[in-house]
Protein backbone atom coordinates (compact mmCIF):
# COMPACT_ATOMS: atom_id res chain seq x y z
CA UNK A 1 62.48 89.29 126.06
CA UNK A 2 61.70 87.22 122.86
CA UNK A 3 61.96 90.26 120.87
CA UNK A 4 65.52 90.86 122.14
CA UNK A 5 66.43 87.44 121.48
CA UNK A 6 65.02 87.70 117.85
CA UNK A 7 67.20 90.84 117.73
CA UNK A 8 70.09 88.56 118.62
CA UNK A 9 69.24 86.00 116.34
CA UNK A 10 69.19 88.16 113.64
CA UNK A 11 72.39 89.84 114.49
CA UNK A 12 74.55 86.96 115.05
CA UNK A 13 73.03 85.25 111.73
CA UNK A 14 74.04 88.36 109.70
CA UNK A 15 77.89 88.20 111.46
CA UNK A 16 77.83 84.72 110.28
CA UNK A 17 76.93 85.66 107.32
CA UNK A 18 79.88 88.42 106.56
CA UNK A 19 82.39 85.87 108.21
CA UNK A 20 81.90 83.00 105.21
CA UNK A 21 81.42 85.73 102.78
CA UNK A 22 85.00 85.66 100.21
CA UNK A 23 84.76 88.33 97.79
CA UNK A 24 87.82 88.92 95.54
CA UNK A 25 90.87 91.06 96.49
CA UNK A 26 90.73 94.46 95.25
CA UNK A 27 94.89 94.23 94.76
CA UNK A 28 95.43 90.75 94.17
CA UNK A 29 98.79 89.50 95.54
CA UNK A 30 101.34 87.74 92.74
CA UNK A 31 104.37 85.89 93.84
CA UNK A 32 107.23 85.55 91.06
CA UNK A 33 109.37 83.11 91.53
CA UNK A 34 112.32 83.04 88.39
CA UNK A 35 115.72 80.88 88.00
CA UNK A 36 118.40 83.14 87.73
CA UNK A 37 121.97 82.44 87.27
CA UNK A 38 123.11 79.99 90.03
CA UNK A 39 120.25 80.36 92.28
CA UNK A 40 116.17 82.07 91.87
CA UNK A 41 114.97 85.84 91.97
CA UNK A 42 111.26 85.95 93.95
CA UNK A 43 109.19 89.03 93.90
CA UNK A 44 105.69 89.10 96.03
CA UNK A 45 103.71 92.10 95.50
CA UNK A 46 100.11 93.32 95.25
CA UNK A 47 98.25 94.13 92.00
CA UNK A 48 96.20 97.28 92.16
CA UNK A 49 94.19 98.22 88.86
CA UNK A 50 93.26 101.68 87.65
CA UNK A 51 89.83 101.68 87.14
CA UNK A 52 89.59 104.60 85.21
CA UNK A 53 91.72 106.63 87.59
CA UNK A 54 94.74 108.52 85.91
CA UNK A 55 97.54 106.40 87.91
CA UNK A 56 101.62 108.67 86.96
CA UNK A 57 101.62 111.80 88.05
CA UNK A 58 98.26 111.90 89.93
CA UNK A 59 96.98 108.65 91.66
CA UNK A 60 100.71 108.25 92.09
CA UNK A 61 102.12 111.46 92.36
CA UNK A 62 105.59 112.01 90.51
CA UNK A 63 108.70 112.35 92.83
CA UNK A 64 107.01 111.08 95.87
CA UNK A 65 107.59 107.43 97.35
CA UNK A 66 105.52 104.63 96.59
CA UNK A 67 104.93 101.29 97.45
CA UNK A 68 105.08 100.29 94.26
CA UNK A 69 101.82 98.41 94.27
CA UNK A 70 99.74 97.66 96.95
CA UNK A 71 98.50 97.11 100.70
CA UNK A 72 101.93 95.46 102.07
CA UNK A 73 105.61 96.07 101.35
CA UNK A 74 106.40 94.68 97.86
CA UNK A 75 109.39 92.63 98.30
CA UNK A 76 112.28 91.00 96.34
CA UNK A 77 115.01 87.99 97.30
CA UNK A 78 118.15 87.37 95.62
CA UNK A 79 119.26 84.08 96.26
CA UNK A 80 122.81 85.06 95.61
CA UNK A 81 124.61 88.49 95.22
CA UNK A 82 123.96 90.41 92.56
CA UNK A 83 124.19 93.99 90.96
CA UNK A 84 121.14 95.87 90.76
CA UNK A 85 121.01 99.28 88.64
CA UNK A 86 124.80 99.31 88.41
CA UNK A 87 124.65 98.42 92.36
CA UNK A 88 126.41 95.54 94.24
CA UNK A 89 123.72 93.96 96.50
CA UNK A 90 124.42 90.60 99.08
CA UNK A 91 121.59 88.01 99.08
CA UNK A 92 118.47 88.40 100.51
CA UNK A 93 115.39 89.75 100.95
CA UNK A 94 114.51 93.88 100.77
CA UNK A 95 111.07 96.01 100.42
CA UNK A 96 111.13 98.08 96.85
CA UNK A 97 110.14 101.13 97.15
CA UNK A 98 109.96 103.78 94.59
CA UNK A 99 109.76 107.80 93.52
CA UNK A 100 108.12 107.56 89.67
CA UNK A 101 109.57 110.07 87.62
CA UNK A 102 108.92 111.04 84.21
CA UNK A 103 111.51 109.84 82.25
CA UNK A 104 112.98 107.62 85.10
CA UNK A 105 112.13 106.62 88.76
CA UNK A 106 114.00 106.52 91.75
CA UNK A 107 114.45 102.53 93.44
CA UNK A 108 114.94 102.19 96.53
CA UNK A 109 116.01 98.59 98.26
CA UNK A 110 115.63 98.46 101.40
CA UNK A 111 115.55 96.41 104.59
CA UNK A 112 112.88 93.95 104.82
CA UNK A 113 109.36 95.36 106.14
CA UNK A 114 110.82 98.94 104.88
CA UNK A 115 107.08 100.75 103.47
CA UNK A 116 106.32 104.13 102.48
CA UNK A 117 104.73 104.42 106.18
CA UNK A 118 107.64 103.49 108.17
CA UNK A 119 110.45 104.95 105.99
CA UNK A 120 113.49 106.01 107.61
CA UNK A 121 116.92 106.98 105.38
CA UNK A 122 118.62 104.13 107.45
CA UNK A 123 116.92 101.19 106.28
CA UNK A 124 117.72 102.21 102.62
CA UNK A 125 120.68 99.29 101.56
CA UNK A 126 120.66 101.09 98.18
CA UNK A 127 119.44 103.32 95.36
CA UNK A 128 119.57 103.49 91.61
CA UNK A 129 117.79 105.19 88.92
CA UNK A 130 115.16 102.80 86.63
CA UNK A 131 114.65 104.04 83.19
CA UNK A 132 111.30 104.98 82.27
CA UNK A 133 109.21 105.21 79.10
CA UNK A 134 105.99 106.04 77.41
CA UNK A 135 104.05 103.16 75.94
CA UNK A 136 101.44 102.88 73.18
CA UNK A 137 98.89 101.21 75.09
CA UNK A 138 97.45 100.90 78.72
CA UNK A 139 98.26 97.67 81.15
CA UNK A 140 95.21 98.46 83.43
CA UNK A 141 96.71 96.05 86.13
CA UNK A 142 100.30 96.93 88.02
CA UNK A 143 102.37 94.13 86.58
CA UNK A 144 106.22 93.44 87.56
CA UNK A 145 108.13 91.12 84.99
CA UNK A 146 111.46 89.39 84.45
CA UNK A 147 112.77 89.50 81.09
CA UNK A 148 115.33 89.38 79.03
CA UNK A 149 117.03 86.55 80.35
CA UNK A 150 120.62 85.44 79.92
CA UNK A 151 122.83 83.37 81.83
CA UNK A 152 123.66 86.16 84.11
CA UNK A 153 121.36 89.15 83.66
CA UNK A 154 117.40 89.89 83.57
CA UNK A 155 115.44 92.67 83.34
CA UNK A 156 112.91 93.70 86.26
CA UNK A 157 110.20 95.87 84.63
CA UNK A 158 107.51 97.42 86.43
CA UNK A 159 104.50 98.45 84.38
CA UNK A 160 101.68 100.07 84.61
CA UNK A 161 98.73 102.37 82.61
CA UNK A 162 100.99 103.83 79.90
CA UNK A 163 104.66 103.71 81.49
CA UNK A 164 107.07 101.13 81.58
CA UNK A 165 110.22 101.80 84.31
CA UNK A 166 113.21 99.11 84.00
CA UNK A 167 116.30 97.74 85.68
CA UNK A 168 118.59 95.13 85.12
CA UNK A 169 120.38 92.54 87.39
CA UNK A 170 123.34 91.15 87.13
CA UNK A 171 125.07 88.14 88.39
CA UNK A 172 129.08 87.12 88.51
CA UNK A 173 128.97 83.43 88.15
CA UNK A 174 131.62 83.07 85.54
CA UNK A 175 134.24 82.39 88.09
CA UNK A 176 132.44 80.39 90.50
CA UNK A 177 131.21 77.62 87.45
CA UNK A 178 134.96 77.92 86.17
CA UNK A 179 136.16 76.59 89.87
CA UNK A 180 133.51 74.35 89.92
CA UNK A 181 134.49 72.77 86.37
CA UNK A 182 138.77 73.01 87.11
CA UNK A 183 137.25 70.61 90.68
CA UNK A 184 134.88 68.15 89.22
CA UNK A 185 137.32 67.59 85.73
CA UNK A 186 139.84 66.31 88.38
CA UNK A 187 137.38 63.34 89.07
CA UNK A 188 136.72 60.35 87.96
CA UNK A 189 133.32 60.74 86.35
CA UNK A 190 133.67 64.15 84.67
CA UNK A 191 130.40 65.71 83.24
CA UNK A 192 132.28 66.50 79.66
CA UNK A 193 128.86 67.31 78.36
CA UNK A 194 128.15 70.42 80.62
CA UNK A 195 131.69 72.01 80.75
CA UNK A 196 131.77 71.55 76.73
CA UNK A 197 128.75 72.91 76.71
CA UNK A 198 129.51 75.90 78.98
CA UNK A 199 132.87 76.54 77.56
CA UNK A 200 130.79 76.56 73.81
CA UNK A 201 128.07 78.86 75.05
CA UNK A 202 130.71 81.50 76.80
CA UNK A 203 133.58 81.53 74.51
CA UNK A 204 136.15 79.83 76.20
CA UNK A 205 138.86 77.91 74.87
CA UNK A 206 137.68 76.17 71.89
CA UNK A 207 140.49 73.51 71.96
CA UNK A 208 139.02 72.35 75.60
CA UNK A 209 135.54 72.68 74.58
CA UNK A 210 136.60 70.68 71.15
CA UNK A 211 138.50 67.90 73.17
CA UNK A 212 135.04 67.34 76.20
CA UNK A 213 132.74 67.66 73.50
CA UNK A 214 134.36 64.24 71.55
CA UNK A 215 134.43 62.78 75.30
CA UNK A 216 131.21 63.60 75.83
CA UNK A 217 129.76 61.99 72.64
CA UNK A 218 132.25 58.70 72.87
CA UNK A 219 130.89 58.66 76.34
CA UNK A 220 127.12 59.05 74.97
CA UNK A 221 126.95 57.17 70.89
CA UNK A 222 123.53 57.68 70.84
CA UNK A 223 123.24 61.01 72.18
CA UNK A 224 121.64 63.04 69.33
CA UNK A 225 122.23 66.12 71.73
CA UNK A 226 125.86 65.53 72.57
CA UNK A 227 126.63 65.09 68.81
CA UNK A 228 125.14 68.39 67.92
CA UNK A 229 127.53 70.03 70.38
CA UNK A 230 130.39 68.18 68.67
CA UNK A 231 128.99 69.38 65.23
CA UNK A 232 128.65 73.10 66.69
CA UNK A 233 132.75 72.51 68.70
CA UNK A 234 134.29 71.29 64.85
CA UNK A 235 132.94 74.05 63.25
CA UNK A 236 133.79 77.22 65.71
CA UNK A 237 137.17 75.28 65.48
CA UNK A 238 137.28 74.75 62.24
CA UNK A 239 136.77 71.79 61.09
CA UNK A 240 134.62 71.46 58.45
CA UNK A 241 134.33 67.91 57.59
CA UNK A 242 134.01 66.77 61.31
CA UNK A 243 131.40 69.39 61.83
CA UNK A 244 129.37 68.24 59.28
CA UNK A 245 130.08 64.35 59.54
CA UNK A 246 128.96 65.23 63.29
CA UNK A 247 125.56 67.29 62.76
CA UNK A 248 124.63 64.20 60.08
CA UNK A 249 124.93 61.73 62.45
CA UNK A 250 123.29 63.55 64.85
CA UNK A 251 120.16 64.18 62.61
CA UNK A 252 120.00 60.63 62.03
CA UNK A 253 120.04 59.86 65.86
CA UNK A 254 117.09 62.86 66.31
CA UNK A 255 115.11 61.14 63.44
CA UNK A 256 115.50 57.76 64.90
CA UNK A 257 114.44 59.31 68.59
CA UNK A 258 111.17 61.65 66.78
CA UNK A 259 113.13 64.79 67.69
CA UNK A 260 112.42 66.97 64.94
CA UNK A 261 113.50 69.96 67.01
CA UNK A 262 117.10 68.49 66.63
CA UNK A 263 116.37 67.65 63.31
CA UNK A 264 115.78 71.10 62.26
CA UNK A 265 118.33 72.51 64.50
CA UNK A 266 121.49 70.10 62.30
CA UNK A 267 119.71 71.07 59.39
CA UNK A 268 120.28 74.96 60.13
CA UNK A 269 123.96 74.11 61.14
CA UNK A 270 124.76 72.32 57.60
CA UNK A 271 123.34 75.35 55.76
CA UNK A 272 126.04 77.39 57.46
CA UNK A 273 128.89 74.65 56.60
């Protein structure tokens, strides 16, 4: 009987043991969370590394669906609706699943808790082709990455050992910050400073972005900011001598504040005038 309940000992000390025992995760997970046009892009996927193993075209055989990573569904959430690969897709959340290709890859989006093990044809929302290429170098960790970020697009790359596949998303927002500026200009305290500013970076009328942007600095003297905006609305209109008047007294004000970034950014503005 006491040898038994040695045994036991022994046993339940060594289950114990294994229960406290954290080791790291052979495919860490990663969670990217990115602002995107009017609202966020969040991707949570695992992180499987090669270890030596030849990943495209063997590990990962080409033309057959993949997880594209690891252990769970790797998904992504659009916080508003976007176009994905030349594809309109609503907001929300959907499993990516993909067939690597040489040159490109199939992507598949589809409903959430879609995997490789549980596909059906049903649950796919939509498809598009990612372009694929060769790269000089090895990543020896699966890596996704959102790049090449403007006000309404990005670029969702998905890399791994030698091959870099790509996609880009899109957002329409022009016409929902237009509405939003034609409402809150019809109020009493009108942010001059961000529809200037939006007008300025998109092209709009440069009359309208000329008129908020002097608002905006009466509104503001001392804004160093607001003045280079002025400085940047005289000259795409221009005006010359305001421009320049404007970017001078906003270096002064960026001096005066220790904002050499400003500084510097007047300074490249005169050279232009």
């Amino acid at each position: 009987m006491k040898k038994i309940l040695l045994g036991l000992a022994v046993l339940f000390s060594v289950q114990v043991s294994a229960q406290n025992l954290r080791t790291p995760a052979p495919s860490p997970t990663q969670t990217i969370t990115q602002d995107f046009a009017l609202s966020s892009i969040e991707i949570n996927y695992s992180r499987p590394s090669m270890k030596g193993r030849e990943i495209f075209g063997s590990l990962v055989p080409y033309g057959e669906k993949w997880r594209t990573g690891a252990n769970g569904p790797t998904t992504i959430k659009f916080g508003q609706d976007v176009t994905v690969g030349g594809k309109a897709v609503k907001a929300g959340t959907y499993s990516i699943i993909t067939a690597p290709g040489k040159t490109s890859w199939d992507v598949m989006l589809c409903t959430e808790g879609t995997s490789v093990f549980n596909f059906k044809d049903e649950n796919v929302v939509t498809t598009f082709k990612a372009e694929a290429m060769t790269m000089p170098f090895k990543v020896e960790t699966f890596t996704i990455m959102i790049d090449n970020m403007t006000n309404n697009s990005c670029e969702i790359d998905l890399i791994w050992e030698n091959t870099a596949a790509a996609f880009t998303v899109t957002a329409d927002i022009d016409s929902e910050i237009m509405a939003q500026i034609d409402n809150v200009m019809n109020k009493d305290n009108k942010p001059y400073f961000a529809a200037a500013s939006y007008y300025y970076e998109n092209g709009k009328d440069v009359n309208k972005t000329l008129e908020w942007a002097k608002k905006a600095a009466e509104a503001q003297p001392d804004a160093y900011w607001v003045k280079h905006l002025l400085a940047k609305a005289n000259a795409k209109a221009g005006k010359k001598a305001d421009a320049i008047a404007a970017a001078k007294a906003s270096m002064e004000a960026a001096k005066k504040a220790g904002n050499m970034d400003y500084v510097r950014l007047n300074e490249n503005l005169l050279k232009t005038l």
